[in-house]
Protein backbone atom coordinates (compact mmCIF):
# COMPACT_ATOMS: atom_id res chain seq x y z
CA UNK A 1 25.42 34.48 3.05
CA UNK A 2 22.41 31.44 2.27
CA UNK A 3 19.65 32.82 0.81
CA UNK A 4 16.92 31.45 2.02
CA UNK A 5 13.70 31.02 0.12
CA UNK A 6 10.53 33.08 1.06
CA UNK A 7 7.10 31.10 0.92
CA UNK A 8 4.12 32.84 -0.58
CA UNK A 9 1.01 30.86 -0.38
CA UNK A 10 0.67 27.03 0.71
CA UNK A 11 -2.47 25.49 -0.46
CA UNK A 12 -3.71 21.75 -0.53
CA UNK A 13 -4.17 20.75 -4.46
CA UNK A 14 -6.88 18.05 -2.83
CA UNK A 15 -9.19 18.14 -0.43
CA UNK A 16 -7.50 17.89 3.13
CA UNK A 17 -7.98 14.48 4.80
CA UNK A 18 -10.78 14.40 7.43
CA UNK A 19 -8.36 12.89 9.90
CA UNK A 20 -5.12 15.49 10.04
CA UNK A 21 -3.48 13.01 12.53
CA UNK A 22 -3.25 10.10 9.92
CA UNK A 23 -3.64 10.63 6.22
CA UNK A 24 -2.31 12.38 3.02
CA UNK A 25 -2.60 14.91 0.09
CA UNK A 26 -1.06 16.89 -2.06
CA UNK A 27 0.32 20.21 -2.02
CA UNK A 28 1.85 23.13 -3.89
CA UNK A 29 3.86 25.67 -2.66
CA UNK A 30 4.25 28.84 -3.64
CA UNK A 31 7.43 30.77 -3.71
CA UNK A 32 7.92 34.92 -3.79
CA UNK A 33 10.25 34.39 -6.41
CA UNK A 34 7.49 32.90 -8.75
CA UNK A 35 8.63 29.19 -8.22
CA UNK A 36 6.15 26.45 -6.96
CA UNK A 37 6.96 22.99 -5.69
CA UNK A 38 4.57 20.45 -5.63
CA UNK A 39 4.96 17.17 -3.46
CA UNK A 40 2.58 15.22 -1.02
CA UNK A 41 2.19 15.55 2.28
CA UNK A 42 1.60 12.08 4.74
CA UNK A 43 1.66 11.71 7.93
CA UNK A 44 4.00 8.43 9.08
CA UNK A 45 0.82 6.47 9.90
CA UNK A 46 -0.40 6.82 6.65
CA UNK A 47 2.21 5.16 5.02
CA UNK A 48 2.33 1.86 7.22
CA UNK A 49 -1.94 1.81 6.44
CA UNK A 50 -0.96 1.89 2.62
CA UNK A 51 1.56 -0.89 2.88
CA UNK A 52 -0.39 -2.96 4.65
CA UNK A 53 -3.25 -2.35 2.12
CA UNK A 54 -0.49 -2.92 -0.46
CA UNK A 55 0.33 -6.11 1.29
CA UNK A 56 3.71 -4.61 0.87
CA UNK A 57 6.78 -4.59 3.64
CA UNK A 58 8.20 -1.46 2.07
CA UNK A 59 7.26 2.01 0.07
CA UNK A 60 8.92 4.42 -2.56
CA UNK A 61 7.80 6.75 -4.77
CA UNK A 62 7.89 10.68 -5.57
CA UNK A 63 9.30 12.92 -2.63
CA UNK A 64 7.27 13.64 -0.41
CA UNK A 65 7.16 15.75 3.38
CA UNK A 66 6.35 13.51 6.25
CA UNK A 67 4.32 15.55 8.94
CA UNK A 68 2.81 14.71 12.24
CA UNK A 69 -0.62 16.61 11.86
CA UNK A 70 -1.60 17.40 8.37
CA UNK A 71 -3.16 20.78 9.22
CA UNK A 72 -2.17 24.52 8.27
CA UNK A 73 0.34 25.20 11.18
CA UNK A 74 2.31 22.25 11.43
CA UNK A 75 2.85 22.10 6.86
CA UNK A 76 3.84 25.88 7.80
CA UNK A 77 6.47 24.93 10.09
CA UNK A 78 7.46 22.18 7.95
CA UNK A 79 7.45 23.92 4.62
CA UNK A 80 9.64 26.94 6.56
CA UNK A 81 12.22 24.22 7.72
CA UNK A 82 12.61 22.93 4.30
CA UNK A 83 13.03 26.28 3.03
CA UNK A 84 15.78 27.20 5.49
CA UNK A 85 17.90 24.16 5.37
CA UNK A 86 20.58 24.16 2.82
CA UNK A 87 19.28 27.40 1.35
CA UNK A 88 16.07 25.63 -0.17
CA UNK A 89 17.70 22.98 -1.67
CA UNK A 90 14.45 20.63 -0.62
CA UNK A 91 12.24 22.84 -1.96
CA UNK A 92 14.07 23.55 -5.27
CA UNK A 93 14.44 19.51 -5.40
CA UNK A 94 10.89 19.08 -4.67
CA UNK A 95 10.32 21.71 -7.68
CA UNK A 96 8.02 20.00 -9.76
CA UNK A 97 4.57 20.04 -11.03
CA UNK A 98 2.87 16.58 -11.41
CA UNK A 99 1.49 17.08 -14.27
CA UNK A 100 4.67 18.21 -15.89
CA UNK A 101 6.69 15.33 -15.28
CA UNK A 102 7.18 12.79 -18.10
CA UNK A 103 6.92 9.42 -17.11
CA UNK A 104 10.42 7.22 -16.83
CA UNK A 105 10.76 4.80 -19.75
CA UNK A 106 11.17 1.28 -18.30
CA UNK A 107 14.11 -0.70 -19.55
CA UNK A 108 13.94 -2.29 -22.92
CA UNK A 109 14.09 -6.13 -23.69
């Protein structure tokens, strides 16, 4: 039988955008098990506003949870999906503290 992670505490690591219907942030979650993942939260119009301030046609970067509201209840329900599917695995690939991460070494010449 899956075991399914159980959330603790899910907190905004910056200050929530004014607008929860179009922005982004980051956020850590807490796990009862003593593990955290930490990942950003957007909602889809956010990303098209930062490509087209990019002047870009396309976006990548570190994981992160696409949401349609950026407010408590709906990164809840979001945060509870991820934790159910495949017995975390989202979360536990999501498991990583910014800080903590080393930065890739580019190819050398």
């Amino acid at each position: 039988m899956p075991v399914i992670p159980r959330i603790r505490h899910i907190e905004f690591l910056s200050k929530p955008p004014e607008n929860p219907d179009s922005g982004g942030g980051d956020m850590r979650v807490d796990l009862e098990d003593g593990s955290a993942s930490s990942f950003a939260a957007l909602t889809p119009s956010h990303v098209g506003h930062r490509m087209n301030e990019a002047g870009q046609d396309f976006s990548y970067g570190a994981p992160a949870l696409f949401v349609k509201r950026l407010d408590q209840e709906g990164l809840a329900k979001a945060v509870e999906a991820m934790a159910a599917d495949m017995s975390g695995f989202w979360l536990r690939y999501y498991n990583s503290k910014r800080d903590d991460k080393k930065k890739a070494k580019g190819r050398k010449k």
